[in-house]
C-alpha atoms as a PDB file:
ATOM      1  CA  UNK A   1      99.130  84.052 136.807  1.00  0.00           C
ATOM      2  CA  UNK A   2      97.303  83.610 140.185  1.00  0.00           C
ATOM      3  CA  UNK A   3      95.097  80.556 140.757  1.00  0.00           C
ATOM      4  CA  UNK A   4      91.838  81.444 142.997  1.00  0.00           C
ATOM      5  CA  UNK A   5      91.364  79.112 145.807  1.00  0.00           C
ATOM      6  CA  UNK A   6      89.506  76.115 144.721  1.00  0.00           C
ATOM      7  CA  UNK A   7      86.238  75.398 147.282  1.00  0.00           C
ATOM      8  CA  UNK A   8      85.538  71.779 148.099  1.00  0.00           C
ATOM      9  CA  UNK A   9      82.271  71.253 146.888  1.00  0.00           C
ATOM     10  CA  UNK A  10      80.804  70.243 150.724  1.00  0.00           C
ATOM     11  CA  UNK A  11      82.021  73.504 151.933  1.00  0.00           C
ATOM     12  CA  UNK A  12      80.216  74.904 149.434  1.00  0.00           C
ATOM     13  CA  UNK A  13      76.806  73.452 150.159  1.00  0.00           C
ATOM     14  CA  UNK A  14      77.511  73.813 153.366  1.00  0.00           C
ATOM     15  CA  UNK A  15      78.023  77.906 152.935  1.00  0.00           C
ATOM     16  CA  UNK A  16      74.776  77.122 150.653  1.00  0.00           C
ATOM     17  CA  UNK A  17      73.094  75.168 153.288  1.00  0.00           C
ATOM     18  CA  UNK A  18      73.921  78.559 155.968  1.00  0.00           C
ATOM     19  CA  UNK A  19      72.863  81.120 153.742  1.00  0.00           C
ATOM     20  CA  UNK A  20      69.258  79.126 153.366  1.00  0.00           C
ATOM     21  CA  UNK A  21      68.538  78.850 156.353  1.00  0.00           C
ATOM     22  CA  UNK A  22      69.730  82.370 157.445  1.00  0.00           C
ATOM     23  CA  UNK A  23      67.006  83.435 154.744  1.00  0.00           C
ATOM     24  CA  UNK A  24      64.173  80.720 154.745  1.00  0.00           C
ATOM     25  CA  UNK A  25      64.412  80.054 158.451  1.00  0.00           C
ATOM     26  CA  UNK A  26      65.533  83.034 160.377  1.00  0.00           C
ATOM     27  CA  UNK A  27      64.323  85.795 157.983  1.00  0.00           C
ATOM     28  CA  UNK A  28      66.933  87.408 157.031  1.00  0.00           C
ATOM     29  CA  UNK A  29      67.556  89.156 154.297  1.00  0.00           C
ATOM     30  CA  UNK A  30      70.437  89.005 151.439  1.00  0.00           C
ATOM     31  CA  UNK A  31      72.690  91.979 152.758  1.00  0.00           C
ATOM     32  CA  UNK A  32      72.401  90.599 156.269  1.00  0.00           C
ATOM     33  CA  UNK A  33      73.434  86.800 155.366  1.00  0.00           C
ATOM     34  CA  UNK A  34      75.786  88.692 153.209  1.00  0.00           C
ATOM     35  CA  UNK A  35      77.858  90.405 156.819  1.00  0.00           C
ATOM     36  CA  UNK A  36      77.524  87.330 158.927  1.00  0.00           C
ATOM     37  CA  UNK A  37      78.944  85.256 156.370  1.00  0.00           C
ATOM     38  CA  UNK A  38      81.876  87.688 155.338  1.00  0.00           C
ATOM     39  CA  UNK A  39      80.991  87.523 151.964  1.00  0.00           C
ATOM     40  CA  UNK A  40      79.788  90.071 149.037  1.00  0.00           C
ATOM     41  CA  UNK A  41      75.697  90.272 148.909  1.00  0.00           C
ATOM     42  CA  UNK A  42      76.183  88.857 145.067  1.00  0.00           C
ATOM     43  CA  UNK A  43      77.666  85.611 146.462  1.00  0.00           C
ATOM     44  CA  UNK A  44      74.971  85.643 149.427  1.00  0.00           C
ATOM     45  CA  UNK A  45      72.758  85.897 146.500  1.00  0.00           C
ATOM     46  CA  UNK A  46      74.253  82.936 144.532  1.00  0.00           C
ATOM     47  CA  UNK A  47      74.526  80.769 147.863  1.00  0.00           C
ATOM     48  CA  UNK A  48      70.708  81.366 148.290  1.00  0.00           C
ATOM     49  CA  UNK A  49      70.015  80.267 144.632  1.00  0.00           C
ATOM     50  CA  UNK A  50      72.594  77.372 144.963  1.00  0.00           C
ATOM     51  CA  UNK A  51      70.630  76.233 148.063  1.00  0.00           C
ATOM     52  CA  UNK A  52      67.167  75.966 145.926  1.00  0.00           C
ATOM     53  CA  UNK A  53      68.761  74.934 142.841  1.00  0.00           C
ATOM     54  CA  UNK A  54      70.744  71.901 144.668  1.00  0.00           C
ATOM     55  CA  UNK A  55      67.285  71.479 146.528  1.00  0.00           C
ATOM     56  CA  UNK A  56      68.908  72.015 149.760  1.00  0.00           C
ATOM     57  CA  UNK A  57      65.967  74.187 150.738  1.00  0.00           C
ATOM     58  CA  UNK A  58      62.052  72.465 151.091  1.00  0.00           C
ATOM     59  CA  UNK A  59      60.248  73.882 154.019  1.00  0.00           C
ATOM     60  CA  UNK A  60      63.336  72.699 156.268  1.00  0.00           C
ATOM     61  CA  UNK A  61      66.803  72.514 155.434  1.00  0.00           C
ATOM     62  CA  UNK A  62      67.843  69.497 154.090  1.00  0.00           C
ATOM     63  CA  UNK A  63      71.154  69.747 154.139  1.00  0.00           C
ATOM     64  CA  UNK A  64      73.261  67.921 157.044  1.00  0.00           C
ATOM     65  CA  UNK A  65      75.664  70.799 158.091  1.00  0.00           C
ATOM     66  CA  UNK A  66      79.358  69.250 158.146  1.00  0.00           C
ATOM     67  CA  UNK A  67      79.762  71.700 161.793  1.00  0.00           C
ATOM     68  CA  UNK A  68      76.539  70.911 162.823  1.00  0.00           C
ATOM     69  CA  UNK A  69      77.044  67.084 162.416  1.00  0.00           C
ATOM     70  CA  UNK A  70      80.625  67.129 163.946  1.00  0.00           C
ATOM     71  CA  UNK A  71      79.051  68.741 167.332  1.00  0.00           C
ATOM     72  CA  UNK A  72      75.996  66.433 167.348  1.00  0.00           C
ATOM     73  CA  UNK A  73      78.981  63.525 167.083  1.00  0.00           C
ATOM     74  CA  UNK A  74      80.820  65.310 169.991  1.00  0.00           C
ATOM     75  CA  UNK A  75      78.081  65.868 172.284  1.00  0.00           C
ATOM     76  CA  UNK A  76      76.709  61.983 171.846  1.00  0.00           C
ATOM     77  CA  UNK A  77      80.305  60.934 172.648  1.00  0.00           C
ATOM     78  CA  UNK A  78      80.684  62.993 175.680  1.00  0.00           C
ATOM     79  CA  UNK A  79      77.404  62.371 177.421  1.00  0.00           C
ATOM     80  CA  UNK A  80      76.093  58.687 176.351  1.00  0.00           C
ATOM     81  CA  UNK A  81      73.347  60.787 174.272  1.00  0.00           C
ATOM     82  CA  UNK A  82      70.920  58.264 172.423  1.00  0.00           C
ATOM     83  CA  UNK A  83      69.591  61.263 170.085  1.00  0.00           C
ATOM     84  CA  UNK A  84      71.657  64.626 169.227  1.00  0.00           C
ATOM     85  CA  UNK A  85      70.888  67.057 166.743  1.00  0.00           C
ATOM     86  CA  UNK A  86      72.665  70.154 166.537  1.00  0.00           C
ATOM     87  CA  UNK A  87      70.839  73.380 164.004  1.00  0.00           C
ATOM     88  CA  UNK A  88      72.697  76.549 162.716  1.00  0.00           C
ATOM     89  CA  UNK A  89      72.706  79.449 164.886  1.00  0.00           C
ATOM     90  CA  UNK A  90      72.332  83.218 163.882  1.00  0.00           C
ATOM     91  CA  UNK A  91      74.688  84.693 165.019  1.00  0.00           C
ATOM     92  CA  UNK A  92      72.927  87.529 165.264  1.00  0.00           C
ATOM     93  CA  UNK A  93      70.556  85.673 167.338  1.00  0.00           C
ATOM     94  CA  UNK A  94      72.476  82.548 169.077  1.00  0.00           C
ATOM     95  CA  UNK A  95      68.879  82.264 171.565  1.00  0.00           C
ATOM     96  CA  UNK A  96      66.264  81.883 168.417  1.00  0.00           C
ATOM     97  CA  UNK A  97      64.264  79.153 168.494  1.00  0.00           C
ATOM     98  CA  UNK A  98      62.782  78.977 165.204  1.00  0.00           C
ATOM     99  CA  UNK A  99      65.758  75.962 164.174  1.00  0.00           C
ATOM    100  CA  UNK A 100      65.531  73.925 166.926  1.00  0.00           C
ATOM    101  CA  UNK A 101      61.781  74.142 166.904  1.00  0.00           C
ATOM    102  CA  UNK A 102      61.846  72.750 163.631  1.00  0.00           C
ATOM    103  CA  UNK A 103      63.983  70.071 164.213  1.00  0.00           C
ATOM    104  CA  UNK A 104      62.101  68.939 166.948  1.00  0.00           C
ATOM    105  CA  UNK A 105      59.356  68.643 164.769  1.00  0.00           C
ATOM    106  CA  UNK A 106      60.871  67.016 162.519  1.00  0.00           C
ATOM    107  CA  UNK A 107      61.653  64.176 164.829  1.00  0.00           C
ATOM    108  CA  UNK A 108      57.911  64.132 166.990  1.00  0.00           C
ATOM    109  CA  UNK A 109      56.686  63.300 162.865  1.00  0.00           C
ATOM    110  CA  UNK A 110      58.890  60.740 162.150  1.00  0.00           C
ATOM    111  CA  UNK A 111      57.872  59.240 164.826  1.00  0.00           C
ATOM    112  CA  UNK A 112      54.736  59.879 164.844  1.00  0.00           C
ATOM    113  CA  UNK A 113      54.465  58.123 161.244  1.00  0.00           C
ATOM    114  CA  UNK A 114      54.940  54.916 162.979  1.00  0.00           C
ATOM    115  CA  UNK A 115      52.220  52.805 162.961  1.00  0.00           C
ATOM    116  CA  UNK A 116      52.286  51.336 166.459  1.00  0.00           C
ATOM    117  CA  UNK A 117      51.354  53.292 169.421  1.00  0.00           C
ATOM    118  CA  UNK A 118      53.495  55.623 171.216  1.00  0.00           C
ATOM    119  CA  UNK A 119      52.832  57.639 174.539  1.00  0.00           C
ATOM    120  CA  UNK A 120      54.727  60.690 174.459  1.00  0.00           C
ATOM    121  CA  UNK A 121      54.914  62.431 177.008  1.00  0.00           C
ATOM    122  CA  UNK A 122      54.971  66.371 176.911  1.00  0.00           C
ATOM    123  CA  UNK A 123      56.639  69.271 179.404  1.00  0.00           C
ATOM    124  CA  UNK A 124      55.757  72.669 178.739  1.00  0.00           C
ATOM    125  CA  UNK A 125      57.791  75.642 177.921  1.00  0.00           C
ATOM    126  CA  UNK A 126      58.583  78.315 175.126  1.00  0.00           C
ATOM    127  CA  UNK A 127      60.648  75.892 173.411  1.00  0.00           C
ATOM    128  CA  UNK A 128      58.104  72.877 173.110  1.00  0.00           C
ATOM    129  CA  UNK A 129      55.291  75.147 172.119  1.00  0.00           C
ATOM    130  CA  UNK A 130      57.213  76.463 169.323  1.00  0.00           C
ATOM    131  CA  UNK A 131      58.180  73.040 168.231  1.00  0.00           C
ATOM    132  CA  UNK A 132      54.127  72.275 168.353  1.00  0.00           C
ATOM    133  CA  UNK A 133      53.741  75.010 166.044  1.00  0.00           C
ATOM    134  CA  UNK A 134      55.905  73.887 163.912  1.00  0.00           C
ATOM    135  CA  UNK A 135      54.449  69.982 163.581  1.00  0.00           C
ATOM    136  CA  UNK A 136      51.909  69.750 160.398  1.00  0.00           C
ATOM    137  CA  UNK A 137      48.442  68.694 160.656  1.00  0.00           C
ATOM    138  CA  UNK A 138      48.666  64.545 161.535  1.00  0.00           C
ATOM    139  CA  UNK A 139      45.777  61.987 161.833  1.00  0.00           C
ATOM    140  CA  UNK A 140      47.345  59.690 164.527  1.00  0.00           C
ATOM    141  CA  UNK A 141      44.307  57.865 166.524  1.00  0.00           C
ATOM    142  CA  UNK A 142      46.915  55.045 167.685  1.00  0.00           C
ATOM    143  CA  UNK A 143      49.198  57.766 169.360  1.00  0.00           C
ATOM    144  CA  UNK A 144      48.998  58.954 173.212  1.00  0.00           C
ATOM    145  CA  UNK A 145      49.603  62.195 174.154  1.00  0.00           C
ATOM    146  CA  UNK A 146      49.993  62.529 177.260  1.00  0.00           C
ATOM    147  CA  UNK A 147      51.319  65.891 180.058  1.00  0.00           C
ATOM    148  CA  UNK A 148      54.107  65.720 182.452  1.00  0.00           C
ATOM    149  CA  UNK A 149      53.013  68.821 184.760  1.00  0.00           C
ATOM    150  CA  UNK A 150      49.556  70.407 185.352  1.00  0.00           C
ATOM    151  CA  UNK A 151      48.375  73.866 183.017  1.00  0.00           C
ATOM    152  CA  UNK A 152      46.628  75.598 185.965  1.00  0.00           C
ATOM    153  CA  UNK A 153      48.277  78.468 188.103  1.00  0.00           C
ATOM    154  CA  UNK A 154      47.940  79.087 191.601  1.00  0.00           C
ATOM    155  CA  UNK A 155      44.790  81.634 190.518  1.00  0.00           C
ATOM    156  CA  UNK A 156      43.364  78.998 188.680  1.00  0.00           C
ATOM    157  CA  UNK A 157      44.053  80.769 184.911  1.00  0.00           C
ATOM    158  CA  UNK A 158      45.909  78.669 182.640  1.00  0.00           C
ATOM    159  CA  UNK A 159      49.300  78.832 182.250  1.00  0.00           C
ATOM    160  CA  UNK A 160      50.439  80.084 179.049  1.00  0.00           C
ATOM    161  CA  UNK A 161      52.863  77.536 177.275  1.00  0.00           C
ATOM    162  CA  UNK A 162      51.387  73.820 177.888  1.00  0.00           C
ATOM    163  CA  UNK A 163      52.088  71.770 174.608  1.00  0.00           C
ATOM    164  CA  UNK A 164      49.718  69.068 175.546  1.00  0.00           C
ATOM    165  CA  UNK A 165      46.291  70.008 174.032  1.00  0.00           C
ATOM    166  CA  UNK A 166      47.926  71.794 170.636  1.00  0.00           C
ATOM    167  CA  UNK A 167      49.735  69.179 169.927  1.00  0.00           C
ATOM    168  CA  UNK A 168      46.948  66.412 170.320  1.00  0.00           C
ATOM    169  CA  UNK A 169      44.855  69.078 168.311  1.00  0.00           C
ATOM    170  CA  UNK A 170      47.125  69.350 165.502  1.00  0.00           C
ATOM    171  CA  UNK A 171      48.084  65.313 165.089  1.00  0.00           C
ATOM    172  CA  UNK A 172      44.692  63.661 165.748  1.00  0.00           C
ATOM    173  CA  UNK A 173      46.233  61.947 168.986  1.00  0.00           C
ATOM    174  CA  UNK A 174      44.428  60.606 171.818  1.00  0.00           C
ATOM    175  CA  UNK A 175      45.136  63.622 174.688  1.00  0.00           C
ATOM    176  CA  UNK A 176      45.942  62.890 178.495  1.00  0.00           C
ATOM    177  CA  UNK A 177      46.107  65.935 180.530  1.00  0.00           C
ATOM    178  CA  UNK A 178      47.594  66.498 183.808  1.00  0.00           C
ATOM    179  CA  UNK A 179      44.888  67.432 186.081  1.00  0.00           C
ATOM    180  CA  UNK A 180      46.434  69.288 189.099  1.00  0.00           C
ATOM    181  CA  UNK A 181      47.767  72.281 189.432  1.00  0.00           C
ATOM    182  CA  UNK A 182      51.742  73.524 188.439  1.00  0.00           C
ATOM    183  CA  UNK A 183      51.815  73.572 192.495  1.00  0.00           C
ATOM    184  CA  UNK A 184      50.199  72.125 195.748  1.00  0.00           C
ATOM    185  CA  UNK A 185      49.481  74.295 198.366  1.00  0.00           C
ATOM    186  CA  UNK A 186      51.721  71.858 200.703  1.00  0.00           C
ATOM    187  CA  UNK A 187      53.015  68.353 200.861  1.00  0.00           C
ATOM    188  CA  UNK A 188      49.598  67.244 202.173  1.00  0.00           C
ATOM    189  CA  UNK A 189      48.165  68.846 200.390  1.00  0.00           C
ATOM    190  CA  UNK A 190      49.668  67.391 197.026  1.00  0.00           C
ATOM    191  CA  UNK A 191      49.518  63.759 198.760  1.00  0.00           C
ATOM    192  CA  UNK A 192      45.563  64.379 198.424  1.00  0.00           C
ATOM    193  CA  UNK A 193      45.499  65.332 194.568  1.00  0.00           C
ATOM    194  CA  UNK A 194      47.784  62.984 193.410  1.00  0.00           C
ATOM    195  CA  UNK A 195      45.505  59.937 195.217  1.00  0.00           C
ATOM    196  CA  UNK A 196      42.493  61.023 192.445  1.00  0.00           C
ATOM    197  CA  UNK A 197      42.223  58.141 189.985  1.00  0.00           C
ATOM    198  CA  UNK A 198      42.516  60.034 186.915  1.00  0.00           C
ATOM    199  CA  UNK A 199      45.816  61.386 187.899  1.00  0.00           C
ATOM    200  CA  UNK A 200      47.147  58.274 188.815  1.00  0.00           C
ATOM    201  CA  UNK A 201      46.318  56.864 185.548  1.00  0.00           C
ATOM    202  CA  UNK A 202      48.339  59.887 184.103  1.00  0.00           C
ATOM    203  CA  UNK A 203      51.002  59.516 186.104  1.00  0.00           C
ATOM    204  CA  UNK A 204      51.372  55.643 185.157  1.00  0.00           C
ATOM    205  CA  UNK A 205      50.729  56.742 181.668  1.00  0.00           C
ATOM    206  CA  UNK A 206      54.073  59.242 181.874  1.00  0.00           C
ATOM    207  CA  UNK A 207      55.735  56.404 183.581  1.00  0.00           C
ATOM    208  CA  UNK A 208      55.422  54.687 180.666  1.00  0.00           C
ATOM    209  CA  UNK A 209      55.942  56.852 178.060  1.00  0.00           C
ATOM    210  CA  UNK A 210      57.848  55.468 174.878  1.00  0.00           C
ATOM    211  CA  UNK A 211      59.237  59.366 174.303  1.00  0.00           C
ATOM    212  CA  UNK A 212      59.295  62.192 176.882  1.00  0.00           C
ATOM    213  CA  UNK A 213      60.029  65.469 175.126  1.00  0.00           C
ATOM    214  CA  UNK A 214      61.220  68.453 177.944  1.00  0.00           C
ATOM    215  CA  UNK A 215      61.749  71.990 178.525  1.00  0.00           C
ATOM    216  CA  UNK A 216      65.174  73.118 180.642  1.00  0.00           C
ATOM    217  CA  UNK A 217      65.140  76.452 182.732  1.00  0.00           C
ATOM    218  CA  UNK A 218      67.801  78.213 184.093  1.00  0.00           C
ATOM    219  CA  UNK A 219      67.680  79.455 187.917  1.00  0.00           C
ATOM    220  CA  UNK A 220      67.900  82.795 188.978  1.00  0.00           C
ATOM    221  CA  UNK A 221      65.951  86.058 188.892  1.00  0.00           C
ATOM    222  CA  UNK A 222      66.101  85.532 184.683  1.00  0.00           C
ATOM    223  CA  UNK A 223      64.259  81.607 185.787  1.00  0.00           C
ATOM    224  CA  UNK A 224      60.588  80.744 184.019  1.00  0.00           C
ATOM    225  CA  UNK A 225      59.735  79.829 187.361  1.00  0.00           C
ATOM    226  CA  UNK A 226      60.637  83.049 189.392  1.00  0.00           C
ATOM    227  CA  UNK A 227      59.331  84.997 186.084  1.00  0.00           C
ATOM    228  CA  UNK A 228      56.163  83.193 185.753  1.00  0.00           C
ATOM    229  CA  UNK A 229      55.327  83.227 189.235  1.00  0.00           C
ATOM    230  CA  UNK A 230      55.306  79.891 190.308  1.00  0.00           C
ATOM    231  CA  UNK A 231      58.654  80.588 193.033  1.00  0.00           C
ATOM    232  CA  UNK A 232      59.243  82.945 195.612  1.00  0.00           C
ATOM    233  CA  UNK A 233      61.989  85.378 196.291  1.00  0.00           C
ATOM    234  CA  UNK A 234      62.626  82.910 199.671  1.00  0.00           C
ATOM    235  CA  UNK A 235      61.996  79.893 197.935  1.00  0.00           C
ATOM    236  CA  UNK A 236      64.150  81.008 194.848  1.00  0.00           C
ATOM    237  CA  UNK A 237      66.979  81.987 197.611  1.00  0.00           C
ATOM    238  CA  UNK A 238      66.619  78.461 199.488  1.00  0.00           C
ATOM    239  CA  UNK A 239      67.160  77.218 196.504  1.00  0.00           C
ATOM    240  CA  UNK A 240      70.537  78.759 195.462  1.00  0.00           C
ATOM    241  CA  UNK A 241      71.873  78.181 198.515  1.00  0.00           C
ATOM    242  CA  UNK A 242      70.767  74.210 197.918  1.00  0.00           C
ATOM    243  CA  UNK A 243      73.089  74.623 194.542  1.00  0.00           C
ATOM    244  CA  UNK A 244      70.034  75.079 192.382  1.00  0.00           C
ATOM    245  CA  UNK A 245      71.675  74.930 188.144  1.00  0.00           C
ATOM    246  CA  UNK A 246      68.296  74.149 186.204  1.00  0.00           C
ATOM    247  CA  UNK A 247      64.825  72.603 186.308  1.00  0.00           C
ATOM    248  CA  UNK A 248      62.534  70.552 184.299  1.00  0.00           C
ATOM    249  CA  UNK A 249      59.072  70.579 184.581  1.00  0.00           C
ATOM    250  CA  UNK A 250      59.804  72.372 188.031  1.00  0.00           C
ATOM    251  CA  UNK A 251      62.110  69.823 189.293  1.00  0.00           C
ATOM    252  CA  UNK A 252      65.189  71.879 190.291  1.00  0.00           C
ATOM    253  CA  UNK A 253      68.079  69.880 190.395  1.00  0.00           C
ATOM    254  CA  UNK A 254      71.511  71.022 190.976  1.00  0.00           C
ATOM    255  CA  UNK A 255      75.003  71.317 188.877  1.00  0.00           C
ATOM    256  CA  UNK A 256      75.670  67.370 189.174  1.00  0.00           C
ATOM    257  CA  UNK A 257      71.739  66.960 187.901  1.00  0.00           C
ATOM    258  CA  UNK A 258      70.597  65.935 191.424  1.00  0.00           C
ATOM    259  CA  UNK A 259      67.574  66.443 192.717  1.00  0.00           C
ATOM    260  CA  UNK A 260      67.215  69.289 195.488  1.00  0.00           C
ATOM    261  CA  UNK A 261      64.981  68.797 198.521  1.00  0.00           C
ATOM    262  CA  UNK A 262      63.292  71.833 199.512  1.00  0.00           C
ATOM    263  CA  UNK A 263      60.319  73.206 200.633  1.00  0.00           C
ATOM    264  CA  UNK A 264      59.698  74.056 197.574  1.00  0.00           C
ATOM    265  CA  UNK A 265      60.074  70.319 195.972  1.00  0.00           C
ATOM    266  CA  UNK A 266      57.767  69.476 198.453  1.00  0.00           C
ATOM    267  CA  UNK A 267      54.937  71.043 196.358  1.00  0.00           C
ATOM    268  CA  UNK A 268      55.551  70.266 192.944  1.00  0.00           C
ATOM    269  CA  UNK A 269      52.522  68.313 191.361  1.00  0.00           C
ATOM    270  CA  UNK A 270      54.737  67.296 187.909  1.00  0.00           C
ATOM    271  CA  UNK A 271      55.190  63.359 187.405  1.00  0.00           C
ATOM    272  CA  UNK A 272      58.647  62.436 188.907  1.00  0.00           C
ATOM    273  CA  UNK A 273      61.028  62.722 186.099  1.00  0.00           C
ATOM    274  CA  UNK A 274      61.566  59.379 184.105  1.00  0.00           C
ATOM    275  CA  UNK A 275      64.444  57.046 183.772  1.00  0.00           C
ATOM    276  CA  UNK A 276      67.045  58.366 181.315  1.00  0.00           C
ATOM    277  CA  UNK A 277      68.342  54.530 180.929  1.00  0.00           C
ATOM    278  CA  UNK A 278      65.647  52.843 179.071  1.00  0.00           C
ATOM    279  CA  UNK A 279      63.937  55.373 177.626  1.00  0.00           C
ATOM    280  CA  UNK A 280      64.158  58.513 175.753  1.00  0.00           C
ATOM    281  CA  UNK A 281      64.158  61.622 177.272  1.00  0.00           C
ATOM    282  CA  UNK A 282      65.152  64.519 174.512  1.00  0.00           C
ATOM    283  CA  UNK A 283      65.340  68.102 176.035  1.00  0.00           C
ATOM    284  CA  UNK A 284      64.775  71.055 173.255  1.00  0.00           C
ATOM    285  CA  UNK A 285      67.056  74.032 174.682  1.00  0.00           C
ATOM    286  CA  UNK A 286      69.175  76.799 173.422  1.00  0.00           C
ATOM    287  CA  UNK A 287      71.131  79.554 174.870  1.00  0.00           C
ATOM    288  CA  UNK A 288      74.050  80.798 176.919  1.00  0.00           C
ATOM    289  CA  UNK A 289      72.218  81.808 180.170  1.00  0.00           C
ATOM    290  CA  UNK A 290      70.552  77.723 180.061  1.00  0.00           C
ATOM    291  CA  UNK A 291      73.504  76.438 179.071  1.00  0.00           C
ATOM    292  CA  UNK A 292      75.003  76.273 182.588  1.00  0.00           C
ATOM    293  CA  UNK A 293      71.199  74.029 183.361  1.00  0.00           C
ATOM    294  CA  UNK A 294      71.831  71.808 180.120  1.00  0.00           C
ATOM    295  CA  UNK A 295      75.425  70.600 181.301  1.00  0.00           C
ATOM    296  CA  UNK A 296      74.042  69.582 184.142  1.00  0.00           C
ATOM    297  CA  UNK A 297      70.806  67.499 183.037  1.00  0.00           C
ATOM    298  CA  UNK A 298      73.512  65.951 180.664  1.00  0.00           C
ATOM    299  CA  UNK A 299      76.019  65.235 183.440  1.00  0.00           C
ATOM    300  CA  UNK A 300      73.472  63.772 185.351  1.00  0.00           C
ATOM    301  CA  UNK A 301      71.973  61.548 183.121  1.00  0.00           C
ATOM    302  CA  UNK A 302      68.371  63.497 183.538  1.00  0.00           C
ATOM    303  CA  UNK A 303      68.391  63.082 179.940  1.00  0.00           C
ATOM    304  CA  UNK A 304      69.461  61.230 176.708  1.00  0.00           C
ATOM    305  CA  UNK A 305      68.860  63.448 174.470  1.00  0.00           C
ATOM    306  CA  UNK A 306      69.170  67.067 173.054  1.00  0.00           C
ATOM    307  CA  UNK A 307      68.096  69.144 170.441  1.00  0.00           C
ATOM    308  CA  UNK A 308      69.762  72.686 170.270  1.00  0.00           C
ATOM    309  CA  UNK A 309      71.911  75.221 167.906  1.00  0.00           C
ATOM    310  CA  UNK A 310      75.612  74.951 167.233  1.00  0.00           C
ATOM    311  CA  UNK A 311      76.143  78.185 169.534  1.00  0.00           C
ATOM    312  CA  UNK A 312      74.697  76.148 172.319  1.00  0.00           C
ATOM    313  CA  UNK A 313      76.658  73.488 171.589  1.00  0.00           C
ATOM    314  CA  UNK A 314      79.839  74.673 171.243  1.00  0.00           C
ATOM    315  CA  UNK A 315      79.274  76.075 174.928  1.00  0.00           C
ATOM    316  CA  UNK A 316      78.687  72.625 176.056  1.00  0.00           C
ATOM    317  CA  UNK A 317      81.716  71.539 175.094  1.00  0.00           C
ATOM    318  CA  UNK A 318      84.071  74.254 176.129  1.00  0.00           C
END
């Protein structure tokens, strides 16, 4: 007689846990989970049940993910991280956003909950305004709200992913925005704006932010900058040859996380980025073509904190 393989029961939430949030999460249905998991679609079927019955699934997973956990561990090891949270990817779609948008969430409530006030500070980004979109509606008077870059393009429309207002709109927060453009015209130009009193309250305010919650673009011809308009072909190539890896909030640093000096730099209106030391700075990123920028910010110490998928991850630790 042949004994089948006995299943620990935490791999078997944890195959529970996957198969929920393959379905709940990234939409997919049972046949689908059923080929990225290797199994038959009856036991993608049973998973999916498990996950409800053992009230894995809410409207988030709540199920710590033994892999996820063990690369949130190695990644706060490795860099000094003061926050880490590593979702399940699709491996269908390692780039989606819909998980770590959720978990970002998940951790702008909890702290919003607190009674005292916070300032968070926001970037902007596909990425944060997906997490925004994900936050319920809040009624947090004590909290700031603040913007770490401007929402206005050179043509004066508005740029298409600022955070700031939705996410005051949605949580009842007190809402600071950034009032200057993405980009000066020139150095003196920027010298001029950033004298007005109401930005430098703002930029005191993001100075003292108890939370700064960021973006991370890749460079290249695939960057949000160069894609969005915001950098030249010359100033993109000036750029690259300076070393150029990533950028946050259109500071372009390179693949030690140092600053660049370019003409370029010379025009950027965002608040300088904060201190990584004292307080946090969580970036909300996923996928191969950024991961090259993330390693970076993390080897630099531009921040102390990450939120991303476990194909991200494991990247980052290759």
């Amino acid at each position: 007689m042949t004994l089948g393989r006995i299943i620990p029961e935490s791999a078997r939430l944890d195959d529970a846990a996957r198969a929920g949030w393959l379905y709940y999460v990234a939409g997919n249905t049972q046949d689908e989970i059923a080929r990225k998991l290797g199994v038959s679609r009856q036991s993608a079927q049973r998973l999916v049940s498990l996950a409800m019955s053992e009230r894995l699934v809410k409207v988030r997973i709540d199920h710590p993910i033994a892999a996820c956990m063990d690369l949130a561990r190695a990644l706060t090891d490795r860099f000094g991280l003061r926050h880490c949270d590593v979702v399940p990817s699709d491996p269908a779609a390692p780039d989606l956003l819909t998980g770590v948008a959720i978990a970002a969430a998940t951790e702008l409530e909890r702290r919003l909950k607190q009674s005292e006030e916070l300032i968070i500070a926001l970037g902007t980004g596909r990425a944060l305004k997906a997490c925004v979109e994900q936050l319920p509606r809040m009624d947090c008077p004590q909290h700031r709200i603040v913007s770490l870059l401007g929402n206005i393009m050179a043509d004066g429309s508005a740029t298409p992913y600022n955070a700031t207002i939705r996410m005051a709109d949605r949580v009842g927060a007190q809402h600071y925005p950034y009032p200057l453009p993405v980009l000066a015209r020139d150095a003196r130009e920027l010298e001029l704006l950033q004298g007005q009193e109401a930005v430098r309250h703002t930029l005191e305010l993001c100075a003292r932010a108890d939370l700064t919650l960021v973006g991370i673009g890749q460079m290249g011809r695939t960057a949000p900058l160069y894609v969005d308009g915001f950098i030249s072909d010359d100033e993109m190539a000036e750029n690259e040859a300076a070393g150029a890896m990533g950028e946050i909030t259109s500071w372009i640093y390179d693949g030690r996380g140092r600053m660049i000096d370019t003409a370029f730099s010379s025009r950027v209106a965002s608040a300088p980025l904060p201190s990584a030391s004292g307080r946090d700075v969580i970036a909300v990123a996923v996928g191969a073509v950024k991961t090259p920028a993330i390693l970076a910010a993390l080897t630099g110490n531009l921040i102390n904190g990450l939120i991303t998928n476990e194909a991200t991850a494991s990247l980052l630790l290759v």
